[in-house]
Protein backbone atom coordinates (compact mmCIF):
# COMPACT_ATOMS: atom_id res chain seq x y z
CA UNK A 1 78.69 5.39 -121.03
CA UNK A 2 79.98 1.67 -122.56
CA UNK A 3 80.33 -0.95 -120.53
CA UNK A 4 83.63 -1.02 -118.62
CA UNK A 5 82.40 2.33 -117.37
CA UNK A 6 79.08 0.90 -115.91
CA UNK A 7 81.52 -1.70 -114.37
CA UNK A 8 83.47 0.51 -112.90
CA UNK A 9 81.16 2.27 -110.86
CA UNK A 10 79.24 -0.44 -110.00
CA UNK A 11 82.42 -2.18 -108.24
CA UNK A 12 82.84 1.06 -106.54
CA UNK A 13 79.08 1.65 -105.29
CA UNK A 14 79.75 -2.24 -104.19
CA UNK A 15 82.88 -1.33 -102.72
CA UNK A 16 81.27 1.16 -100.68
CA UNK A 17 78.07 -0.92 -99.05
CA UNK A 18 81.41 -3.38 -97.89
CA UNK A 19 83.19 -0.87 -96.23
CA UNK A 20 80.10 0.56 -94.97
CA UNK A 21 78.90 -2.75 -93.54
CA UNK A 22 82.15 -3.46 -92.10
CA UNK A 23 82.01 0.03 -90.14
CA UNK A 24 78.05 -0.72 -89.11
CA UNK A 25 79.49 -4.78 -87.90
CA UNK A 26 82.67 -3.21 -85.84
CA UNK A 27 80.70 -1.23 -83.55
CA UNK A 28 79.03 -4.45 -82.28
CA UNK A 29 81.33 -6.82 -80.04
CA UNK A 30 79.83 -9.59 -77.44
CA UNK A 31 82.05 -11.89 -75.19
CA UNK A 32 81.54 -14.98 -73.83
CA UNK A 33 82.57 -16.57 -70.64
CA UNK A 34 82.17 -19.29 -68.16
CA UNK A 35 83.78 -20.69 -64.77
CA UNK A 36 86.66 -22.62 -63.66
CA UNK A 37 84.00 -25.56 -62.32
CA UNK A 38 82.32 -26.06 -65.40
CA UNK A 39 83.68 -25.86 -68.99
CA UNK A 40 80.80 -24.34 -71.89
CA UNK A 41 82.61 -22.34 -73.99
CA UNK A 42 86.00 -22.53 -75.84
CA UNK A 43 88.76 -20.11 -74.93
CA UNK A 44 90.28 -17.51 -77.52
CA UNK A 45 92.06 -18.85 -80.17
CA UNK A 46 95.93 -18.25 -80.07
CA UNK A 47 98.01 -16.03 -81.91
CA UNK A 48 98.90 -18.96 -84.08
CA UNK A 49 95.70 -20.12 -84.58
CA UNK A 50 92.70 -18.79 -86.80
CA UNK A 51 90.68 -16.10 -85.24
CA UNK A 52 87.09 -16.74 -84.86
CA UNK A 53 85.14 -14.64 -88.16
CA UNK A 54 82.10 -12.26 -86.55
CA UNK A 55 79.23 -13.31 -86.28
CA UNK A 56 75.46 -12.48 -86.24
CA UNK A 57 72.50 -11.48 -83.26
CA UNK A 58 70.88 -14.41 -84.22
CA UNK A 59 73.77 -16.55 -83.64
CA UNK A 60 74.25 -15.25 -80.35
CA UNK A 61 70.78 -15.19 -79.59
CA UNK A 62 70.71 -19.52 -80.84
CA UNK A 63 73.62 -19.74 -78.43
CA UNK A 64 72.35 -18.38 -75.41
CA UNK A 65 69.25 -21.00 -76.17
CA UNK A 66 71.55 -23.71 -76.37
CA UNK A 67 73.29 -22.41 -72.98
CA UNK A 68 69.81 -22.55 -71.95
CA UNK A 69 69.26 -26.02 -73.13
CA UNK A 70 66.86 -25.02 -75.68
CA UNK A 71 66.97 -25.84 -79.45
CA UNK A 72 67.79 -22.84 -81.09
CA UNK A 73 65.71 -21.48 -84.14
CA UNK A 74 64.96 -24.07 -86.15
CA UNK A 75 65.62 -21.07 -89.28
CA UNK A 76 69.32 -21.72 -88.24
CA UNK A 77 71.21 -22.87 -91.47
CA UNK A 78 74.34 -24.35 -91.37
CA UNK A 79 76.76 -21.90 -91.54
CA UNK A 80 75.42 -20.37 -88.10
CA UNK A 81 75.32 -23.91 -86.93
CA UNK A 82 79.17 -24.31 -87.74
CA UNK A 83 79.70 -20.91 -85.36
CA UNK A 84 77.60 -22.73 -82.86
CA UNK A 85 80.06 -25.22 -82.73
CA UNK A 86 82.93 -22.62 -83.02
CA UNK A 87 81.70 -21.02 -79.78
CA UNK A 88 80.69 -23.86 -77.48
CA UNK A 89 82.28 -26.88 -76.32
CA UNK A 90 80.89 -30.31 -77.82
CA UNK A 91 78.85 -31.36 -75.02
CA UNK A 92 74.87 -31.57 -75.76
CA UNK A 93 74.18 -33.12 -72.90
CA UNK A 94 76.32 -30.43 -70.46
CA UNK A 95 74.44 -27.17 -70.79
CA UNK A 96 74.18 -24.71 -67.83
CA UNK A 97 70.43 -24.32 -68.17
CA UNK A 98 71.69 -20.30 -66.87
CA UNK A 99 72.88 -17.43 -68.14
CA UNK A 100 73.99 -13.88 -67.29
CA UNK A 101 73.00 -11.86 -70.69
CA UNK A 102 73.47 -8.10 -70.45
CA UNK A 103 73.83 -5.08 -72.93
CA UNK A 104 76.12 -2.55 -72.64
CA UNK A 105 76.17 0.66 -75.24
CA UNK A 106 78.20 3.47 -75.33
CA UNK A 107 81.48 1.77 -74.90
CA UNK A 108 84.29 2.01 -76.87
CA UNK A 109 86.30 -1.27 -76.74
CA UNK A 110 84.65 -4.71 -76.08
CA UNK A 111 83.45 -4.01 -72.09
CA UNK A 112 85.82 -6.72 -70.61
CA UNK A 113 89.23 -5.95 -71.75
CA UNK A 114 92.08 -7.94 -72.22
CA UNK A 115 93.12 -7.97 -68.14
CA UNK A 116 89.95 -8.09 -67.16
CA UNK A 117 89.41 -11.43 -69.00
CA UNK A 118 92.86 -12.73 -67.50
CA UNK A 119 91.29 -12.51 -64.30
CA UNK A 120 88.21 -14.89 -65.13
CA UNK A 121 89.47 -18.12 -64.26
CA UNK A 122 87.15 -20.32 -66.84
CA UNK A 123 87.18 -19.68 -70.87
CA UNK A 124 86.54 -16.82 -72.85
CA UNK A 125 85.82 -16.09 -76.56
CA UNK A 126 84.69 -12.55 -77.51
CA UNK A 127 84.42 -11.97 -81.33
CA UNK A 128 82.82 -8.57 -83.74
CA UNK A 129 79.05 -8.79 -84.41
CA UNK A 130 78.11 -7.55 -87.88
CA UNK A 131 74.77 -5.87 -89.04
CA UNK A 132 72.26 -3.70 -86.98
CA UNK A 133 69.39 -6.51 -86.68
CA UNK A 134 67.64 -7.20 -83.61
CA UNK A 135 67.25 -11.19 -82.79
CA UNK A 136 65.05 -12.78 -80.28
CA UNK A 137 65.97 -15.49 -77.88
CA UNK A 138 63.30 -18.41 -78.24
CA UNK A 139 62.33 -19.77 -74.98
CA UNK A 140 59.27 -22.24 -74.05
CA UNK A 141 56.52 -21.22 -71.97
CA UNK A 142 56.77 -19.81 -68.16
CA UNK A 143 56.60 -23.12 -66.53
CA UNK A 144 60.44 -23.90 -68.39
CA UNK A 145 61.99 -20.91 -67.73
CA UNK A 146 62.66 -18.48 -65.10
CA UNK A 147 63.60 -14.82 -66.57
CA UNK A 148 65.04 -12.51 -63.78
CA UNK A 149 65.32 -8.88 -65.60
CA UNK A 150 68.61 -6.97 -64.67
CA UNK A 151 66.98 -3.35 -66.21
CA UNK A 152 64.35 -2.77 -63.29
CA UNK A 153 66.43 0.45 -62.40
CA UNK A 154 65.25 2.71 -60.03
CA UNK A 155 64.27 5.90 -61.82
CA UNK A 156 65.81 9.41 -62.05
CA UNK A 157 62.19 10.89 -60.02
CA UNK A 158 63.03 8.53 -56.85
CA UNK A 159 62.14 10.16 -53.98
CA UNK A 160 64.74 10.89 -51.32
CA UNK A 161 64.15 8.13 -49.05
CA UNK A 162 64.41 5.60 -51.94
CA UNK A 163 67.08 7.21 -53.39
CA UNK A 164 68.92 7.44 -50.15
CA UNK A 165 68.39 3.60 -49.45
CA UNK A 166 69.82 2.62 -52.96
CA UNK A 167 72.59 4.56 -52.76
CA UNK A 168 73.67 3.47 -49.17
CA UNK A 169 73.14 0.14 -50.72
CA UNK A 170 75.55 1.17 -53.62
CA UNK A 171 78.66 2.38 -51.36
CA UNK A 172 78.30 -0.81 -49.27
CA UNK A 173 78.87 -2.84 -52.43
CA UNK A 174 81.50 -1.11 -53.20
CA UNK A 175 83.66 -2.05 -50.01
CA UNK A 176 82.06 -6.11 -49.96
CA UNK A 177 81.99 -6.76 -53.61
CA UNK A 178 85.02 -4.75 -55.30
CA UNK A 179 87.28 -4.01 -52.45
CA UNK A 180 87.59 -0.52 -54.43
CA UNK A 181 86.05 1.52 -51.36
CA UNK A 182 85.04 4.81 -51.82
CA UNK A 183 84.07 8.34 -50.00
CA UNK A 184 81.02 10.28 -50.65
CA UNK A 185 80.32 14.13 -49.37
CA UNK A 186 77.30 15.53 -49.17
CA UNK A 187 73.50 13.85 -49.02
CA UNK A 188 71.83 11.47 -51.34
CA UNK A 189 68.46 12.10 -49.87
CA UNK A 190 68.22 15.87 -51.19
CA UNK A 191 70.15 15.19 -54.51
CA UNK A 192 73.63 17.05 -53.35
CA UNK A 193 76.99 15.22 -53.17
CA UNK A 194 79.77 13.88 -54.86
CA UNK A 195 81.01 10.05 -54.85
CA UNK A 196 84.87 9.24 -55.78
CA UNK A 197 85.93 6.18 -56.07
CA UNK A 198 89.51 5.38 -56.38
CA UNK A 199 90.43 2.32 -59.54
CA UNK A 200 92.60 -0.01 -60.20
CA UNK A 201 94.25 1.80 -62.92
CA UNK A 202 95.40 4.64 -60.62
CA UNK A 203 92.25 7.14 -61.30
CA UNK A 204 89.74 8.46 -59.49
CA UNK A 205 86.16 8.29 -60.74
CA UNK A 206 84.39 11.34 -59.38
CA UNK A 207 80.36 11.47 -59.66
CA UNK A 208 78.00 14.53 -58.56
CA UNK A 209 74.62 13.28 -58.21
CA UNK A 210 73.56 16.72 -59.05
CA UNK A 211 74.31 15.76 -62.88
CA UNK A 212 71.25 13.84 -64.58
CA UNK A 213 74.04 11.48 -65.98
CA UNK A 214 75.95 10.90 -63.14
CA UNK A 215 73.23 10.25 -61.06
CA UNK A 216 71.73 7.79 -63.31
CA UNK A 217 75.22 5.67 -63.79
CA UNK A 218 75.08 5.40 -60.05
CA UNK A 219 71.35 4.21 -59.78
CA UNK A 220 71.98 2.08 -62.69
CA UNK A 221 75.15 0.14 -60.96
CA UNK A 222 73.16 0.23 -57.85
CA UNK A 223 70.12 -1.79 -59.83
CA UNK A 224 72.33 -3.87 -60.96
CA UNK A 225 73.61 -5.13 -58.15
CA UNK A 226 70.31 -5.29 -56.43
CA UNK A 227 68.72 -7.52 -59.45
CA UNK A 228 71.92 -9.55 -58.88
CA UNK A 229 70.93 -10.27 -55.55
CA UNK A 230 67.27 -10.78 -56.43
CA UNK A 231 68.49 -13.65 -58.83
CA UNK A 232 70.33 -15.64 -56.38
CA UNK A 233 66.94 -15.66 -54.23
CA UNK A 234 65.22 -16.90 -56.60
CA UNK A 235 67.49 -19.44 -57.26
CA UNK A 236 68.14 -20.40 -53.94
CA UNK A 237 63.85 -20.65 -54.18
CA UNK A 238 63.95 -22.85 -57.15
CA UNK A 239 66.86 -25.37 -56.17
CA UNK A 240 64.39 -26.09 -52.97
CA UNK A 241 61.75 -26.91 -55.14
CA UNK A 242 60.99 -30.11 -57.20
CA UNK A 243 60.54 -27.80 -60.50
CA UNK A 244 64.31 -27.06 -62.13
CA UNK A 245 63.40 -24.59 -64.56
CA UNK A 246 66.15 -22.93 -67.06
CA UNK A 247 67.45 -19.26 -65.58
CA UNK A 248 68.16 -16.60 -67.65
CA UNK A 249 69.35 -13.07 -66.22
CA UNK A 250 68.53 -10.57 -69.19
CA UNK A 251 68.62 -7.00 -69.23
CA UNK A 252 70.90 -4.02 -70.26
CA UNK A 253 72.90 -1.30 -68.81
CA UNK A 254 72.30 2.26 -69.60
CA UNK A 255 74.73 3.66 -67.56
CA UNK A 256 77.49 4.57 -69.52
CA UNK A 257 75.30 5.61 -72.58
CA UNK A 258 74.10 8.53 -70.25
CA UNK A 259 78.23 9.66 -69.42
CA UNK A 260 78.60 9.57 -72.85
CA UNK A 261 75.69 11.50 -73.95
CA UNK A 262 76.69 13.94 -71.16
CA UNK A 263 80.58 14.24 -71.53
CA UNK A 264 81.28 12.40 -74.92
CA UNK A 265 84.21 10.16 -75.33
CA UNK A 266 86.83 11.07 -73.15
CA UNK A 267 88.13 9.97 -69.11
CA UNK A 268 84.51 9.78 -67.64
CA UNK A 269 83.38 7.54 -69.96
CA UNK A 270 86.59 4.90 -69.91
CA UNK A 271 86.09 5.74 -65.65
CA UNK A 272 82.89 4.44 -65.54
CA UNK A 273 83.80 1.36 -67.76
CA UNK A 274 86.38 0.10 -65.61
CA UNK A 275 84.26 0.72 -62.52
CA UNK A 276 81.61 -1.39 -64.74
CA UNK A 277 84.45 -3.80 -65.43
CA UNK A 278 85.47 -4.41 -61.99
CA UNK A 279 81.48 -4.64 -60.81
CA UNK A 280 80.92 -7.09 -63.36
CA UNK A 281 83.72 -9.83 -62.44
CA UNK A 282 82.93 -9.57 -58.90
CA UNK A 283 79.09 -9.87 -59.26
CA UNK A 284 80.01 -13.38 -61.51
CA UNK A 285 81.72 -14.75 -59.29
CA UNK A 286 79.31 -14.45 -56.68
CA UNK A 287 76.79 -15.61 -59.58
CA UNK A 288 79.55 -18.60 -59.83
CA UNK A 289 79.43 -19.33 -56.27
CA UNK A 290 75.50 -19.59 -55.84
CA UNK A 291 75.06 -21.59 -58.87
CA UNK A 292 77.79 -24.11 -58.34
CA UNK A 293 79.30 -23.08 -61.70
CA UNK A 294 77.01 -23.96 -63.57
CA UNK A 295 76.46 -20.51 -65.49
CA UNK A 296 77.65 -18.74 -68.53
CA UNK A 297 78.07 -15.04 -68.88
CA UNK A 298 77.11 -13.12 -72.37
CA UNK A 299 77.74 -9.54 -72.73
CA UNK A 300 77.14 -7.57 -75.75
CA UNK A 301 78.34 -4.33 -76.68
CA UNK A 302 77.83 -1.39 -79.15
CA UNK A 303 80.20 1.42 -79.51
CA UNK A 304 77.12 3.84 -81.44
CA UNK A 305 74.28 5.75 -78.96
CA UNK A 306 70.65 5.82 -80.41
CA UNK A 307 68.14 7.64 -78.72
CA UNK A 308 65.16 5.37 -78.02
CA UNK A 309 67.42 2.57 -79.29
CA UNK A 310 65.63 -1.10 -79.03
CA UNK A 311 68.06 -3.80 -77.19
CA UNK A 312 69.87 -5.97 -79.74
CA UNK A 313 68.05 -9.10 -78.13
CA UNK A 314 64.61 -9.43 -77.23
CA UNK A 315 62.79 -12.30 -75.78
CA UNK A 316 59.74 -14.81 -77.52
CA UNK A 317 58.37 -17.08 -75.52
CA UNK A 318 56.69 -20.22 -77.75
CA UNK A 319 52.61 -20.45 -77.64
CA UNK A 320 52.03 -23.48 -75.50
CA UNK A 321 48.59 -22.79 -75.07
CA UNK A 322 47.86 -23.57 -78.74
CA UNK A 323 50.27 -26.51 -78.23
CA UNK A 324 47.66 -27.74 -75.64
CA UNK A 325 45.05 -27.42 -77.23
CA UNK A 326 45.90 -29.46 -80.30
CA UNK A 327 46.82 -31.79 -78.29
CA UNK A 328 43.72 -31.78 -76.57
CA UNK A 329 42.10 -31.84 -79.89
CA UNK A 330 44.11 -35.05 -80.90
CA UNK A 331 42.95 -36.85 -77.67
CA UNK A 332 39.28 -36.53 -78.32
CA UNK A 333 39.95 -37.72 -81.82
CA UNK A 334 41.60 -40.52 -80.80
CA UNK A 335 38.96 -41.15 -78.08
CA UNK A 336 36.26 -41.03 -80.88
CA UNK A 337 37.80 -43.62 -83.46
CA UNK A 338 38.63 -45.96 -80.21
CA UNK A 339 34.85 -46.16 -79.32
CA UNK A 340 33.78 -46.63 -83.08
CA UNK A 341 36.16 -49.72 -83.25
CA UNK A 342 35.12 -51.41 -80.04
CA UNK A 343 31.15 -50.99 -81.22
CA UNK A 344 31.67 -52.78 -84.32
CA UNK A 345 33.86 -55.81 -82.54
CA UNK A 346 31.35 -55.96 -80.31
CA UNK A 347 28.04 -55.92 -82.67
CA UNK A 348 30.21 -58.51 -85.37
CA UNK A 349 30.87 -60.46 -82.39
CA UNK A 350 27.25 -60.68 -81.19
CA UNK A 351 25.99 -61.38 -84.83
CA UNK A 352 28.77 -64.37 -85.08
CA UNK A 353 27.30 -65.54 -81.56
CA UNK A 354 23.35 -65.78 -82.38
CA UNK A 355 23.91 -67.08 -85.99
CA UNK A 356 26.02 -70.11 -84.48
CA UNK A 357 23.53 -70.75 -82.13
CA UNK A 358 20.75 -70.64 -84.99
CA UNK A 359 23.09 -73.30 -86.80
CA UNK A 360 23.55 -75.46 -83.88
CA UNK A 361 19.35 -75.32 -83.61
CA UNK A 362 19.19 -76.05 -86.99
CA UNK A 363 20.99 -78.65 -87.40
CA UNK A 364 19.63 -80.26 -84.18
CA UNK A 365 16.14 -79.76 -84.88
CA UNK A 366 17.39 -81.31 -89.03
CA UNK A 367 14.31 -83.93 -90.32
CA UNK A 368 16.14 -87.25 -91.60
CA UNK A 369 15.44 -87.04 -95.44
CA UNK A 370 17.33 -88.34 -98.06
CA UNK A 371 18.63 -85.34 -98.90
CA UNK A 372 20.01 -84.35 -95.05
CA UNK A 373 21.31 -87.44 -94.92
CA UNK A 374 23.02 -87.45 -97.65
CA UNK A 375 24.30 -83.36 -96.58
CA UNK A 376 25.36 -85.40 -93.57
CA UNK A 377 27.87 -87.18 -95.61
CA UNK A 378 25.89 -90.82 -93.80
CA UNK A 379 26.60 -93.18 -96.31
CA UNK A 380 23.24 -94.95 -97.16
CA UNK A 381 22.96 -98.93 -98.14
């Protein structure tokens, strides 16, 4: 084989891990968004303008630490930097200090589509996110932020009276939050019924809560909505307070991975999304309302199901107990050279003291030779 051969084939095997990493990245999407109030991230470009490149988890993961008001990681080089800056507005010192970060898999398109986004009155900026890595958000300790977990779902094995409660709690969202309505036939309390809720779009999204899948889409949304709720306590709790620690709302959504692992791609699946879609705008605004705008909303999505899949962002909190410690450490130190100092002033300044008083007696207490006189400088006839 000579040489333009091996050349050859290598530009094709080359050719190949692209094409393959560009499938892999465009199953990954995440938007951004913000509020009308408060202005943290820049809108869309035009059609006339460059569209923002994709970019990677740990990008988004640095920016939801600078939403935060955290430095991001300080591994950061500049090219993710420069996307920093591509993504948020230039104002250090105007960060939200929360955010609404959720996962979505199993959906098809980027979650919030083109209409949905129109009806977000602040910016948007949704862009591809290539690779499969996972990237961790770096946070301080406890005392600087407040993590309120959107994924405490109710489980599958509820028993009928919870099960019963979380769905009531479910339809009555439905009619306050989304204005969609909704009928349901049958009871939730013995696992038998069927919920239809009519959409925007025209359809009708029917659920039987005798289906594994369909009953854990509906417990999921109902979680959701709950854990909502649950976050504006607490921050109701922690504006009252004289801490003002940094709020992030992190969890995912496993809804619509279980329709699609039931039905596949198809109506139930894009049902379910729009239902998700509507949910989701509603519950920000009320997010919006409570926080006085000041809060930015992250979504990320991935087209590809994995069973036992790990979330594309995961939390690390910094060790500030070794932090302490050191410092600690330092203080002792410093403590210990401070009290060495001050003995030796003290013993030189005692040892100046008594050997000017011995002079002072000595030269007192002086016989008057010849010679002292003439020490004296006394000027002898």
């Amino acid at each position: 084989m000579d040489v333009r051969t091996i050349l050859n084939v290598s530009l094709v095997i080359l050719a190949s891990i692209i094409c393959l990493e560009a499938r892999v990245a465009s199953s990954r999407s995440v938007v951004f968004f913000d509020g009308s109030q408060h202005r943290y991230i820049r809108s869309n470009p035009s059609d006339g303008e460059r569209k923002m490149s994709s970019i990677s988890a740990q990008e988004v993961a640095a920016t939801v630490s600078v939403l935060l008001g955290f430095a991001p990681s300080p591994l950061l080089d500049a090219k993710s930097s420069s996307k920093l800056n591509e993504i948020l507005l230039p104002s250090p010192f105007d960060r939200p200090r929360a955010v609404f970060a959720m996962e979505v898999r199993g959906t098809e398109d980027s979650l919030l589509s083109t209409d949905h986004l129109n009806s977000l009155s602040g910016n948007t900026l949704s862009t591809e996110v290539h690779g499969s890595s996972i990237a961790a958000i770096e946070l301080p300790g406890d005392a600087e932020i407040s993590v309120v977990p959107l994924d405490e779902s109710i489980s599958v094995d509820c028993d009928a009276s919870c099960l019963g409660k979380e769905f009531h709690i479910l339809v009555s969202m439905l009619h306050v939050l989304s204005g969609l309505g909704g009928s349901f036939v049958g009871s939730a309390e013995s696992f038998d019924g069927e919920l239809k809720v009519p959409l925007a779009s025209g359809a009708t999204l029917s659920l039987q809560l005798t289906k594994k899948a369909d009953l854990k889409f509906v417990l999921s949304v109902a979680s959701l909505v709950r854990n909502i709720k649950n976050a504006v306590k607490i921050h109701e709790d922690i504006s009252q307070s004289s801490v003002n620690p940094a709020e992030l709302l992190f969890g995912r959504f496993m809804g619509i991975e279980a329709l699609k692992e039931e039905y596949g791609p198809g109506n139930v699946v894009d049902q379910g999304v729009e239902l998700l879609q509507t949910i989701l705008i509603k519950l920000f605004d009320l997010l919006q309302k409570s926080y006085g705008g000041k809060i930015a909303g992250v979504i990320l999505c991935d087209k590809e199901t994995y069973p036992d899949s790990k979330a594309m962002l995961e939390l690390s909190f910094s060790p500030r107990t070794s932090r302490l410690l050191e410092e600690d450490s330092l203080d002792v130190s410093k403590r210990e050279v401070l009290l060495v100092r001050r003995s030796l002033a003290w013993i030189t300044g005692v040892i100046l003291l008594v050997s000017t008083f011995i002079g002072i007696y000595l030269l007192l207490n002086m016989p008057l030779t010849r010679d002292t006189l003439l020490y004296s400088n006394v000027k002898l006839d």
